[in-house]
C-alpha atoms as a PDB file:
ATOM      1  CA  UNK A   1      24.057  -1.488 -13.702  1.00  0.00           C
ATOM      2  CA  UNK A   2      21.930   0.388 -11.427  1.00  0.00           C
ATOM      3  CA  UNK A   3      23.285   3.077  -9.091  1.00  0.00           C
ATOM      4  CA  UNK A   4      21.483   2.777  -5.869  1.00  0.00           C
ATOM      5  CA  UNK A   5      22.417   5.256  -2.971  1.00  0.00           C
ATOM      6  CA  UNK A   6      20.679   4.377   0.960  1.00  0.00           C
ATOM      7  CA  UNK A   7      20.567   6.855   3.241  1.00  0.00           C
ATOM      8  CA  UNK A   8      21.248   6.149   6.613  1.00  0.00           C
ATOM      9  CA  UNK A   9      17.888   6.412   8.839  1.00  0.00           C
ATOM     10  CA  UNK A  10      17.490   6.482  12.309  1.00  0.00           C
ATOM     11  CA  UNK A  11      14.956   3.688  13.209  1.00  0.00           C
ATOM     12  CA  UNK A  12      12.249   4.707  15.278  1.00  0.00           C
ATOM     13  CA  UNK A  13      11.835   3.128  18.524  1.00  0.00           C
ATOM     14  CA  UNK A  14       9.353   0.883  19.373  1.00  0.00           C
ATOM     15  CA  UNK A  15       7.589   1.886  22.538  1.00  0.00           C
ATOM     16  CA  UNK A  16       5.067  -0.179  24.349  1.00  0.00           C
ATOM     17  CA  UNK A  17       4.171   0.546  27.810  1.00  0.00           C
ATOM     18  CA  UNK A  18       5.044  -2.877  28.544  1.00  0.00           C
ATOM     19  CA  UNK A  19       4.450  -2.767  32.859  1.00  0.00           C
ATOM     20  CA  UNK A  20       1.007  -1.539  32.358  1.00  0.00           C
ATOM     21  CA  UNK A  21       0.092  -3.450  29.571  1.00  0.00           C
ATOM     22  CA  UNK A  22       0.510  -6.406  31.467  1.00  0.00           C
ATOM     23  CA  UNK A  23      -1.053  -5.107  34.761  1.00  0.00           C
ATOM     24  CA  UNK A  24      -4.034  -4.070  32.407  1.00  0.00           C
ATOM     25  CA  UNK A  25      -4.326  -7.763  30.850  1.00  0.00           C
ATOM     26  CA  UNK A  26      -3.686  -9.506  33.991  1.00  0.00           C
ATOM     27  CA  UNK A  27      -6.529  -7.899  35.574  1.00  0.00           C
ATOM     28  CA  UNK A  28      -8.758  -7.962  33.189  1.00  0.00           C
ATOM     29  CA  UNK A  29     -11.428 -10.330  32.766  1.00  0.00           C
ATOM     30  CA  UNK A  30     -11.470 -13.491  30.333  1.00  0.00           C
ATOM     31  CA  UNK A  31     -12.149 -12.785  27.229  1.00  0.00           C
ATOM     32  CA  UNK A  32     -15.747 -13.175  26.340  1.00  0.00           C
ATOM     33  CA  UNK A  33     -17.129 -12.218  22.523  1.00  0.00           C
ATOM     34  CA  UNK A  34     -20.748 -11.001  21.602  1.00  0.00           C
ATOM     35  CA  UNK A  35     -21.606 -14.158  19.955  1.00  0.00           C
ATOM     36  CA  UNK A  36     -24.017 -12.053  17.752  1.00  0.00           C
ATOM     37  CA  UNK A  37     -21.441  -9.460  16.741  1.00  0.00           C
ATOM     38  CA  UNK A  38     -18.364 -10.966  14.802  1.00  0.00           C
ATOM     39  CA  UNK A  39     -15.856  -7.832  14.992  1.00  0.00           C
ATOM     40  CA  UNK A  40     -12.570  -7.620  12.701  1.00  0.00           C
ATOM     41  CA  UNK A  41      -9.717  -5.888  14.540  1.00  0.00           C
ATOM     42  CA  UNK A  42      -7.108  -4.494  12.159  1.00  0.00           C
ATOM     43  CA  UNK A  43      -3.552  -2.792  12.597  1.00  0.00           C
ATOM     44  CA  UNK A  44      -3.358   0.159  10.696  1.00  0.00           C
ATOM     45  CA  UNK A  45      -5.020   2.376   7.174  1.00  0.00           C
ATOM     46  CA  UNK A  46      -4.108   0.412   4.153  1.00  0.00           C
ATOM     47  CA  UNK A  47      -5.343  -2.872   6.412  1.00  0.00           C
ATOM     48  CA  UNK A  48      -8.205  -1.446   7.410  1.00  0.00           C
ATOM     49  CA  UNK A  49      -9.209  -0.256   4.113  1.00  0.00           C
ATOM     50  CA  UNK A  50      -8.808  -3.867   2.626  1.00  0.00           C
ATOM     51  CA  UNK A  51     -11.165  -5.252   5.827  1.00  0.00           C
ATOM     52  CA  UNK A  52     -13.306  -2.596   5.237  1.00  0.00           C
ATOM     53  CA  UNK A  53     -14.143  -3.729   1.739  1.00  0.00           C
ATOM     54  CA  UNK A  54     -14.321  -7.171   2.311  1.00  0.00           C
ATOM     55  CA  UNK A  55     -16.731  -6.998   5.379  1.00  0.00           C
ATOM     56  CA  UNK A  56     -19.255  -4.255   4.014  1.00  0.00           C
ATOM     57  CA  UNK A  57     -22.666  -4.203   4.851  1.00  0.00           C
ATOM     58  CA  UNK A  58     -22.573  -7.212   6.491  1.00  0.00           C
ATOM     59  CA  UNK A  59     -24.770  -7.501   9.671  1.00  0.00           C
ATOM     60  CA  UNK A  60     -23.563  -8.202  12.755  1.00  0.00           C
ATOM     61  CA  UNK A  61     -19.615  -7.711  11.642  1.00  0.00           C
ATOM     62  CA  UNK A  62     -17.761  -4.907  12.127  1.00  0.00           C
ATOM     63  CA  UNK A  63     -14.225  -3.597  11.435  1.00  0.00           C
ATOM     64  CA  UNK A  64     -12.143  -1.711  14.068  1.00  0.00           C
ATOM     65  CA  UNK A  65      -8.519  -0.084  13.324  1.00  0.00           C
ATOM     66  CA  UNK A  66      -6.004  -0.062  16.372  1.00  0.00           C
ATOM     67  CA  UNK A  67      -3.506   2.971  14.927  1.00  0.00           C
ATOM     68  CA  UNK A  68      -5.731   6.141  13.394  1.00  0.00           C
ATOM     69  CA  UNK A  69      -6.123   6.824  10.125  1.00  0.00           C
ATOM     70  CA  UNK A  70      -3.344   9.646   9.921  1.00  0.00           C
ATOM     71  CA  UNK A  71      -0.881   7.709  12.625  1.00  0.00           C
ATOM     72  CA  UNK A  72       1.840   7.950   9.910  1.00  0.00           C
ATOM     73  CA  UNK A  73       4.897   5.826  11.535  1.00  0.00           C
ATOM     74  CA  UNK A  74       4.017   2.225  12.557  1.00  0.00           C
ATOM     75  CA  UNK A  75       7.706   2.153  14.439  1.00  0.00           C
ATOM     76  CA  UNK A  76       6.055   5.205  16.570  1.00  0.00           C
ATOM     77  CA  UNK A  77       2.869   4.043  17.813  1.00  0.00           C
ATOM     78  CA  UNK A  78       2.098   3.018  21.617  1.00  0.00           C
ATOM     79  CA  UNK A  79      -0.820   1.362  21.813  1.00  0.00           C
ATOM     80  CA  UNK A  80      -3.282   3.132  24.416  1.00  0.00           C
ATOM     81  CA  UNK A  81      -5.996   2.124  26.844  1.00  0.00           C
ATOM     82  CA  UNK A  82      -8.843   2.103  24.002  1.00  0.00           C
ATOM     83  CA  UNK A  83      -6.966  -0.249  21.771  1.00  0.00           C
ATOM     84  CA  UNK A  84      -6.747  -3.321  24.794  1.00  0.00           C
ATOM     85  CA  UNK A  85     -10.267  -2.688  25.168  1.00  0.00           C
ATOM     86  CA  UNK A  86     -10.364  -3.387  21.319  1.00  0.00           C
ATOM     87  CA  UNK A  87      -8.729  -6.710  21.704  1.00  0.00           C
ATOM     88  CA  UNK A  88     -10.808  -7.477  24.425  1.00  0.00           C
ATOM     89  CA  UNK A  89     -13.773  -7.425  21.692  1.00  0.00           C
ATOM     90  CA  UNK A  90     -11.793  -8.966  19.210  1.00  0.00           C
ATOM     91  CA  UNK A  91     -13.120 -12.000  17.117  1.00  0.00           C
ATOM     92  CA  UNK A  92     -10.022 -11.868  14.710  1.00  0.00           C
ATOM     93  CA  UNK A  93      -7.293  -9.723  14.088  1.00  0.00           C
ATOM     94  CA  UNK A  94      -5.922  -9.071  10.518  1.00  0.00           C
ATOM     95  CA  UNK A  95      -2.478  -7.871  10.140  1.00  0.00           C
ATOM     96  CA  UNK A  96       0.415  -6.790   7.351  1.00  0.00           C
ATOM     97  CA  UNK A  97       3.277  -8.953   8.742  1.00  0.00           C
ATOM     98  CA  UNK A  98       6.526  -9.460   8.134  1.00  0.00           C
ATOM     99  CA  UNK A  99       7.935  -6.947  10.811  1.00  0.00           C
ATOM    100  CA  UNK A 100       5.757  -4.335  10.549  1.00  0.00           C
ATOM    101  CA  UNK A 101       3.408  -4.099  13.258  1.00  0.00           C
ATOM    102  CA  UNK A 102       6.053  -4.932  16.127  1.00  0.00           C
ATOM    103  CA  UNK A 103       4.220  -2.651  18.527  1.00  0.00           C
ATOM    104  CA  UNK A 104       1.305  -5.637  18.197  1.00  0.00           C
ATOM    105  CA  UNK A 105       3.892  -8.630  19.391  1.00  0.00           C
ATOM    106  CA  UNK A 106       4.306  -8.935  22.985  1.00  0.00           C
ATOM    107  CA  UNK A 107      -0.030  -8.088  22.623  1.00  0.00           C
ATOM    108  CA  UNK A 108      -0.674 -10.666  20.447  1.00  0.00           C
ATOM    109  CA  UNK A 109       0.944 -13.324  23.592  1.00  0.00           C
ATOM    110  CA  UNK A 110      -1.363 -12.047  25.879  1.00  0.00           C
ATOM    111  CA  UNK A 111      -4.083 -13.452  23.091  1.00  0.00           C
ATOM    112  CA  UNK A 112      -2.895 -16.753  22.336  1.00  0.00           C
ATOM    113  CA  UNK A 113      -6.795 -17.775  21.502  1.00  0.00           C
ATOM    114  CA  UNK A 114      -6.970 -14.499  19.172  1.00  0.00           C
ATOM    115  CA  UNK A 115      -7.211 -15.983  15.318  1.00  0.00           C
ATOM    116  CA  UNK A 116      -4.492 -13.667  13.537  1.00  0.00           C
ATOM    117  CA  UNK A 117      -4.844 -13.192   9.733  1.00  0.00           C
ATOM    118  CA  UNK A 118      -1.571 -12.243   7.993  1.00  0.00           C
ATOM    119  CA  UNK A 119      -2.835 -10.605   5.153  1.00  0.00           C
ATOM    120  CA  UNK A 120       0.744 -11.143   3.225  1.00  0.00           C
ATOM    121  CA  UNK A 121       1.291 -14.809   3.489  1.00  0.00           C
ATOM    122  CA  UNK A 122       0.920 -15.468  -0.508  1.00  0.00           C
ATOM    123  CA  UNK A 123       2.818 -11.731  -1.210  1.00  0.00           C
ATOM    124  CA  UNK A 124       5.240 -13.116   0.872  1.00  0.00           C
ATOM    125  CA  UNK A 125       6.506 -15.202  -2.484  1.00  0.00           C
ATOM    126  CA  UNK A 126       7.501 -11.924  -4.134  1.00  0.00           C
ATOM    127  CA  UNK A 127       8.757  -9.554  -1.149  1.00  0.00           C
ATOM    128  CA  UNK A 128      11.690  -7.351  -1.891  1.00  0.00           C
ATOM    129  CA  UNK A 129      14.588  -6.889   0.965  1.00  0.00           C
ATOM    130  CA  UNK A 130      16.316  -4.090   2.285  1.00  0.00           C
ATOM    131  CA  UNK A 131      20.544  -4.348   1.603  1.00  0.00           C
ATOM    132  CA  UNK A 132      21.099  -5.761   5.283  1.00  0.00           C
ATOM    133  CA  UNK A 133      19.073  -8.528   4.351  1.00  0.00           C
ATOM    134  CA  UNK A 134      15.872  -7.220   5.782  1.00  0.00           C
ATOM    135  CA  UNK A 135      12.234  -7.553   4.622  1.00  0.00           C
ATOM    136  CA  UNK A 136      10.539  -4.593   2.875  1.00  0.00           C
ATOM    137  CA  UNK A 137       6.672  -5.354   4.315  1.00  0.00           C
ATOM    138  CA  UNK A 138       5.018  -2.268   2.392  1.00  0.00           C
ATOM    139  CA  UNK A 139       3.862  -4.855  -0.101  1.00  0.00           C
ATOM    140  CA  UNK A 140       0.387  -3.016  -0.383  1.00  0.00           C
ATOM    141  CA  UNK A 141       2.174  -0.405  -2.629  1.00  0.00           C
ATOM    142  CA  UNK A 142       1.849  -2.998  -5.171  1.00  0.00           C
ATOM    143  CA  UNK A 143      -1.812  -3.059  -6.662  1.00  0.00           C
ATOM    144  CA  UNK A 144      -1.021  -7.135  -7.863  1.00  0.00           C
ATOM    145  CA  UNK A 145       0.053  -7.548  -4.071  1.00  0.00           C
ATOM    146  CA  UNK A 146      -3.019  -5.860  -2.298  1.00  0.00           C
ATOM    147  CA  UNK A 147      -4.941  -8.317  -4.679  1.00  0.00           C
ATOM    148  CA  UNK A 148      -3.268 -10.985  -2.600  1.00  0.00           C
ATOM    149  CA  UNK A 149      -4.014  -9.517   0.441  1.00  0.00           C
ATOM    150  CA  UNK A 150      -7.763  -8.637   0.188  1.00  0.00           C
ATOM    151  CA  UNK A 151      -7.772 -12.500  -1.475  1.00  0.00           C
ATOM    152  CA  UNK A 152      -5.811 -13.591   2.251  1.00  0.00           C
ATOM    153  CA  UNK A 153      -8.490 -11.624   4.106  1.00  0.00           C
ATOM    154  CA  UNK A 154     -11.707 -12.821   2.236  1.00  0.00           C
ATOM    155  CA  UNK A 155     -10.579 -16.200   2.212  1.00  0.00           C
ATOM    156  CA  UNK A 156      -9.579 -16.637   5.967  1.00  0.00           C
ATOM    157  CA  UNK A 157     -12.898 -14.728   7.145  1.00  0.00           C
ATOM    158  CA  UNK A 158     -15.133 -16.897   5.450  1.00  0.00           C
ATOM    159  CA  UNK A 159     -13.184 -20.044   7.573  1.00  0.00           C
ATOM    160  CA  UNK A 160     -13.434 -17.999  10.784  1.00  0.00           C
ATOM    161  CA  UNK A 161     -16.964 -16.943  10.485  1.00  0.00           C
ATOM    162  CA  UNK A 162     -18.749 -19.391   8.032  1.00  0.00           C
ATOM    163  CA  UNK A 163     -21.897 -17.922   8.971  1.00  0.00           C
ATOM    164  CA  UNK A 164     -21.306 -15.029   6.604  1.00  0.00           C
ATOM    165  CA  UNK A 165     -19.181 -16.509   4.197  1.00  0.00           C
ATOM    166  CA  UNK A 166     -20.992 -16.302   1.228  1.00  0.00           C
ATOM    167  CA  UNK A 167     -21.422 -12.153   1.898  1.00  0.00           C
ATOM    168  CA  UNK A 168     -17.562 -12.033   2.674  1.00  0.00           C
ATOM    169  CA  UNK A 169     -16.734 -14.083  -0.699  1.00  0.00           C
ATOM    170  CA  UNK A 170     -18.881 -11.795  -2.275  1.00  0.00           C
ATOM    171  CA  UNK A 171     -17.344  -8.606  -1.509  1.00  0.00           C
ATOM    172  CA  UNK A 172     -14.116 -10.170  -2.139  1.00  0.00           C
ATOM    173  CA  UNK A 173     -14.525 -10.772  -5.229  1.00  0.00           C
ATOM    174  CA  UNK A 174     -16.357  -7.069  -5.931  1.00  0.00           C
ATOM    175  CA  UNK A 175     -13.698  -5.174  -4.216  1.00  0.00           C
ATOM    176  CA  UNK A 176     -11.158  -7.301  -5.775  1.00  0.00           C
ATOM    177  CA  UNK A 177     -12.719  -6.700  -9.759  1.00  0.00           C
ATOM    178  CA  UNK A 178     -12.142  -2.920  -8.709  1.00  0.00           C
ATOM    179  CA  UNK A 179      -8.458  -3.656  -7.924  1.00  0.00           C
ATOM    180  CA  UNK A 180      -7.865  -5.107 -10.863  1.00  0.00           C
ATOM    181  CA  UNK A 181      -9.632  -2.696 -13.001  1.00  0.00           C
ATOM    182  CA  UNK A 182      -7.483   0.287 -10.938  1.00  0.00           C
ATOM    183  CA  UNK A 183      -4.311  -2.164 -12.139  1.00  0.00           C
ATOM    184  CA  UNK A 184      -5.514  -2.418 -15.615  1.00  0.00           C
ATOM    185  CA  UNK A 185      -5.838   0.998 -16.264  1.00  0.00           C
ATOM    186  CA  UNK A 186      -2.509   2.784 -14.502  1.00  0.00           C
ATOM    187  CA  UNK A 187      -0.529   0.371 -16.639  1.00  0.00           C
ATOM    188  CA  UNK A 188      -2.870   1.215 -19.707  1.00  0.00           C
ATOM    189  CA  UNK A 189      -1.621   4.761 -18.479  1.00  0.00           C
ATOM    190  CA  UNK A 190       1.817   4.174 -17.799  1.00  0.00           C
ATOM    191  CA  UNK A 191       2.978   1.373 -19.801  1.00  0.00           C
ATOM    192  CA  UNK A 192       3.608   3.142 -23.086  1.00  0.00           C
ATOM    193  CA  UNK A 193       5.123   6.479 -21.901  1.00  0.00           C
ATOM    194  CA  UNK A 194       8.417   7.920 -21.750  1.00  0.00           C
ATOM    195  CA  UNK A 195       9.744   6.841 -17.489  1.00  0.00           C
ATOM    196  CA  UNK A 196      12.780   8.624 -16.057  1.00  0.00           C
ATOM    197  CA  UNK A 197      14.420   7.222 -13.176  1.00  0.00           C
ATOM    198  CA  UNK A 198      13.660   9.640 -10.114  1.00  0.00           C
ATOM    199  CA  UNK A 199      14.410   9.536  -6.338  1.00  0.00           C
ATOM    200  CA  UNK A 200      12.633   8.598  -3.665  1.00  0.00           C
ATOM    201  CA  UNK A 201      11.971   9.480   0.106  1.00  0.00           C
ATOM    202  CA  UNK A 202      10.764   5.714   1.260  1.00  0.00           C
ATOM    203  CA  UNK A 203      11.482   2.577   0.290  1.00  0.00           C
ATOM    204  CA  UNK A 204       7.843   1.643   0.415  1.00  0.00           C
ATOM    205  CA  UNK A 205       7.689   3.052  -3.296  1.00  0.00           C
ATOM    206  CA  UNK A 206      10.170  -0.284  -4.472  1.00  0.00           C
ATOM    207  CA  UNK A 207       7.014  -2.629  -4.936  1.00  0.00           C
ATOM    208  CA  UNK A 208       5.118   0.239  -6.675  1.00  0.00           C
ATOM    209  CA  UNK A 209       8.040   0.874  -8.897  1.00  0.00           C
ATOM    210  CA  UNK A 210       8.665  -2.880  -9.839  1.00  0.00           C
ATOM    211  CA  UNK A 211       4.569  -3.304 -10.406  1.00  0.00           C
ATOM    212  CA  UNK A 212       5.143  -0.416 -13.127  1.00  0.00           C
ATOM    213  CA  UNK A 213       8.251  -1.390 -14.285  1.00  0.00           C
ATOM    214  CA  UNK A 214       9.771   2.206 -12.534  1.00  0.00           C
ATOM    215  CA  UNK A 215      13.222   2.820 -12.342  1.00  0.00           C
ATOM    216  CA  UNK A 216      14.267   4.069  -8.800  1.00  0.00           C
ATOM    217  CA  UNK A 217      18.193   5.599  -8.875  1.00  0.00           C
ATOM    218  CA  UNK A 218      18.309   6.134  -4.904  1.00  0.00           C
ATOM    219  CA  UNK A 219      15.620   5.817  -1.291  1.00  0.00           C
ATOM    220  CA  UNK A 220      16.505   8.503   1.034  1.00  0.00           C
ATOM    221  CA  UNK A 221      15.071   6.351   3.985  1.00  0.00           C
ATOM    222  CA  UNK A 222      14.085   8.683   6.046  1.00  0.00           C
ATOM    223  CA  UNK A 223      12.107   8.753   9.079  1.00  0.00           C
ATOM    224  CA  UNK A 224       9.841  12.207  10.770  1.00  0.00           C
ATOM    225  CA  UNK A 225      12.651  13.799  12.757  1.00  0.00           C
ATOM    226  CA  UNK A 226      15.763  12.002  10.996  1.00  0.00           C
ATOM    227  CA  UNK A 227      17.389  14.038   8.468  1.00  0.00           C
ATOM    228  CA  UNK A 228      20.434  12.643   6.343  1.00  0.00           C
ATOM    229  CA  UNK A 229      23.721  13.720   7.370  1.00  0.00           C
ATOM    230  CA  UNK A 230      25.508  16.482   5.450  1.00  0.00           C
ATOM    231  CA  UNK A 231      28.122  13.722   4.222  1.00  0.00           C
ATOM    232  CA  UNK A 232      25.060  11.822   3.087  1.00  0.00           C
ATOM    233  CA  UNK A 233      23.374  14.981   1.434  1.00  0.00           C
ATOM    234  CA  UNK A 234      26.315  15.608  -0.650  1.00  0.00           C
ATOM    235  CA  UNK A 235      26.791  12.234  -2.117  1.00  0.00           C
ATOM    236  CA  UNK A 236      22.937  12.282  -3.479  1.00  0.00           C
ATOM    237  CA  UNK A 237      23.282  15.801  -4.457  1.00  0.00           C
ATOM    238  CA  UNK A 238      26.504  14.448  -6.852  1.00  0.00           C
ATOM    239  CA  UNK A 239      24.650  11.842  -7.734  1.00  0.00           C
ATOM    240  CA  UNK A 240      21.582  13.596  -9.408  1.00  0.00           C
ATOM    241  CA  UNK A 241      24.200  15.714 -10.970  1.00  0.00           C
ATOM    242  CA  UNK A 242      26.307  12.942 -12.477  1.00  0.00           C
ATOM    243  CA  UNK A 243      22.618  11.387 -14.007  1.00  0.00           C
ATOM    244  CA  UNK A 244      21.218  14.193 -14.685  1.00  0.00           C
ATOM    245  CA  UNK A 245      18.137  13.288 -12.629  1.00  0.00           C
ATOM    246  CA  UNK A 246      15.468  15.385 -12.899  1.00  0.00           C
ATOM    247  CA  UNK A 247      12.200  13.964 -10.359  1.00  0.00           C
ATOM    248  CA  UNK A 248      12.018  13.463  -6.785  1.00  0.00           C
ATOM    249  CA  UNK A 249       9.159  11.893  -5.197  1.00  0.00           C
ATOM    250  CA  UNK A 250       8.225  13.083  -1.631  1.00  0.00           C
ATOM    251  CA  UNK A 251       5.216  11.497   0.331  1.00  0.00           C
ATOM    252  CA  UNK A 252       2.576  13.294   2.275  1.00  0.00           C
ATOM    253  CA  UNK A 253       2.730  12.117   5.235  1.00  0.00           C
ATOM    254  CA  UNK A 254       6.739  13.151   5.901  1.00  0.00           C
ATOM    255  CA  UNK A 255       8.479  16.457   6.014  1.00  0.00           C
ATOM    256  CA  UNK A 256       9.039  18.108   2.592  1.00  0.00           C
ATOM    257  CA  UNK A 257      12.914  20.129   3.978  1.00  0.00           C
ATOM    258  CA  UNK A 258      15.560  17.757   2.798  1.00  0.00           C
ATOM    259  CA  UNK A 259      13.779  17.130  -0.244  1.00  0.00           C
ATOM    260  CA  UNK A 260      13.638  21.335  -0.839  1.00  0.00           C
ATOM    261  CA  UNK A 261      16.877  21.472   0.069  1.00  0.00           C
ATOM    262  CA  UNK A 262      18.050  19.304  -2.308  1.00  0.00           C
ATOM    263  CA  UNK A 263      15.905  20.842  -5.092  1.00  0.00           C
ATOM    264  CA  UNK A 264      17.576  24.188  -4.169  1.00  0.00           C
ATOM    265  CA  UNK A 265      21.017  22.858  -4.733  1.00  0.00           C
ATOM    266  CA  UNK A 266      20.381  20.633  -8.229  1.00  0.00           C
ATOM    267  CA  UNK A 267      16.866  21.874  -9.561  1.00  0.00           C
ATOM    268  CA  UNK A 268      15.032  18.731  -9.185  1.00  0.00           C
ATOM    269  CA  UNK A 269      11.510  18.648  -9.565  1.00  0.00           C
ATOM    270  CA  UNK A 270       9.370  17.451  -6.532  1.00  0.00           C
ATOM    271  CA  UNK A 271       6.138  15.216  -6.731  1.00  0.00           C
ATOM    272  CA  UNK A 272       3.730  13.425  -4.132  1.00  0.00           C
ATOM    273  CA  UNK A 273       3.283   9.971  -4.296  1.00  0.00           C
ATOM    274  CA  UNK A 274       1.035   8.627  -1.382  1.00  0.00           C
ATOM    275  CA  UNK A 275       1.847   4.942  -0.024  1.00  0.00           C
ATOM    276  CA  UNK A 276      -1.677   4.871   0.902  1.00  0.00           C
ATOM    277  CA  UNK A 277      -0.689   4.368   4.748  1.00  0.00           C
ATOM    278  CA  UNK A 278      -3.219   7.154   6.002  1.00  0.00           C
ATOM    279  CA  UNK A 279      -6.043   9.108   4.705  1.00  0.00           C
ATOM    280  CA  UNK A 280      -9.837   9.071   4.748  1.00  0.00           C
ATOM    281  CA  UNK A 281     -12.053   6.856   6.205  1.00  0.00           C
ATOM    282  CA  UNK A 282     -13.860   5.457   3.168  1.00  0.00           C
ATOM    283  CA  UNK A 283     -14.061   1.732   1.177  1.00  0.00           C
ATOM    284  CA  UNK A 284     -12.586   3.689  -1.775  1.00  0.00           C
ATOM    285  CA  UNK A 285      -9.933   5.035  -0.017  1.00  0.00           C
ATOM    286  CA  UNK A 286      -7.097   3.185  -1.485  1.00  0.00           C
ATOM    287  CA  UNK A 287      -8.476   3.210  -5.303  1.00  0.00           C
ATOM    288  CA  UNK A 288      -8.408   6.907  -5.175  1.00  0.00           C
ATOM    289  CA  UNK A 289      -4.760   7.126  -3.792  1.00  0.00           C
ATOM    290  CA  UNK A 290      -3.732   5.134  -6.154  1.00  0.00           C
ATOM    291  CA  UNK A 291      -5.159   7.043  -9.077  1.00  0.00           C
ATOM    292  CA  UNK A 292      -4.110   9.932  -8.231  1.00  0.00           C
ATOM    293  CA  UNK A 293      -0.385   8.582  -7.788  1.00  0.00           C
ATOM    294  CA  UNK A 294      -0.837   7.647 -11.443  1.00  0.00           C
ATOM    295  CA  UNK A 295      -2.036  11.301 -12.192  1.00  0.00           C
ATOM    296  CA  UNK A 296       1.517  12.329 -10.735  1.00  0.00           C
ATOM    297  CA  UNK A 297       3.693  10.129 -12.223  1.00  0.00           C
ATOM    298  CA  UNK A 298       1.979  11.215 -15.940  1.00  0.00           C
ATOM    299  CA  UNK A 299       2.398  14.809 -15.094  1.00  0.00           C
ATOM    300  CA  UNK A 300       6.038  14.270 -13.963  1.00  0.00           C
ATOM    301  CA  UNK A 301       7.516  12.018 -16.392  1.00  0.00           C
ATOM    302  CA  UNK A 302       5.452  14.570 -19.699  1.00  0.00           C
ATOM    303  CA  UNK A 303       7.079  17.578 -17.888  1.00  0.00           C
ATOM    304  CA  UNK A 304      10.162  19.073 -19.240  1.00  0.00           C
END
């Protein structure tokens, strides 16, 4: 039976400015769209990246992200001045779901005309929850699962703008023979070598780890600015002693201390593995993540 240690996190607060938010929308003018500009309005990085795909080179569309590229924490974000001006322009929105854009709901009310894509709806048949019963949304993590979402997207723009369906199909199905070509070869890669179970410092890493048939023997859930408590530190400490564990996987966008720490007191190994949720601006973005992760999980699991 698996051993499976969570760490307690302290959930970041969700902060919108709630008083001028509604002054702002209540005083702003209907909504009116550029009938000959169609623009896609999406949450955050690994959403964007998908839109971004599915909508290139395509005249008169564009795709606009509300949280920056490098925003890091969802839980975190306020939205700001710029982005109600961005749902002002909005033709469509495109979202993760399942909890994880809750800085977006009491905005989305004030839009109740505002088409929302939820890019998860046919992931949601395989979503993996938390132990108090909660949803894991970080289904991108998955390469099968970002399939379904760039399929969600590609589908439901070609109903909401039928003028440029047949482009939007088309990149669909490019981006999507990429995705699976990315799938085909980590598992090529990763299939047939020797896996140790290792640690992680997210829980975002759970769909990426079932996709590859990964072994994950405890999530240190832990948020920028939350650090497990000493009680908490001891009992993973004990148990990478008791299983001899030998990899812990950190992510680039949090703070590397515990994770040091930790590898000072037991002489685990620490990797990066990127959940895609920020980096560069580009169509390719997310293919090159994801190759890299599978450079890092060969190195790890062939080192001694």
């Amino acid at each position: 039976m698996q051993m499976r240690i969570i760490l307690k996190k302290r959930r970041c607060m969700v902060v919108i400015f709630c008083c001028s938010l509604v002054f702002y929308c209540s005083c702003s003018a209907p909504k009116s769209i550029d009938k000959d500009r169609f623009t896609i309005l999406t949450s955050f990085y690994p959403i964007y990246i998908h839109a971004l795909n599915v909508a290139k080179n395509i005249e008169g569309v564009q795709v606009v992200n509300l949280a920056p590229p490098q925003t890091g924490c969802l839980h975190d974000y306020t939205l700001t001045t710029k982005d109600m001006k961005a749902f002002e322009n909005a033709s469509v929105l495109v979202v993760n779901g399942f909890g994880l854009e809750t800085f977006l709901d009491k905005v989305i009310k004030l839009y109740p005309n505002l088409p929302v894509i939820n890019a998860s709806i046919e992931a949601g048949n395989h979503l993996l929850l938390y132990p108090e019963e909660d949803v894991n949304p970080h289904v991108w993590v998955s390469v099968t699962l970002a399939i379904a979402q760039v399929r969600e997207i590609g589908d439901e723009l070609c109903k909401l703008d039928p003028t440029h369906a047949e482009q939007y199909f088309a990149n669909t199905e490019e981006y999507i023979h990429k995705l699976e070509n990315l799938k085909k070869n980590m598992h090529e890669a990763l299939d047939g070598i020797q896996k140790q179970e290792f640690i992680t410092f997210h829980e975002a890493f759970e769909y990426f780890a079932r996709e590859f048939n990964l072994t994950v023997a405890a999530v240190v859930e832990s948020e920028p600015g939350s650090e497990p408590s000493t009680k908490e530190l001891k009992k993973l400490i004990q148990l990478i002693r008791e299983k001899q564990l030998k990899l812990l996987f950190v992510e680039p966008q949090y703070s590397q201390k515990t994770a040091q720490t930790i590898s000072i007191e037991t002489g685990i190994r620490i990797f990066t593995l990127d959940p895609a949720v920020t980096g560069p601006v580009s169509p390719d973005a997310y293919l090159d993540i994801m190759e890299q992760n599978k450079q890092t999980l060969l190195e790890a699991f062939s080192s001694p």
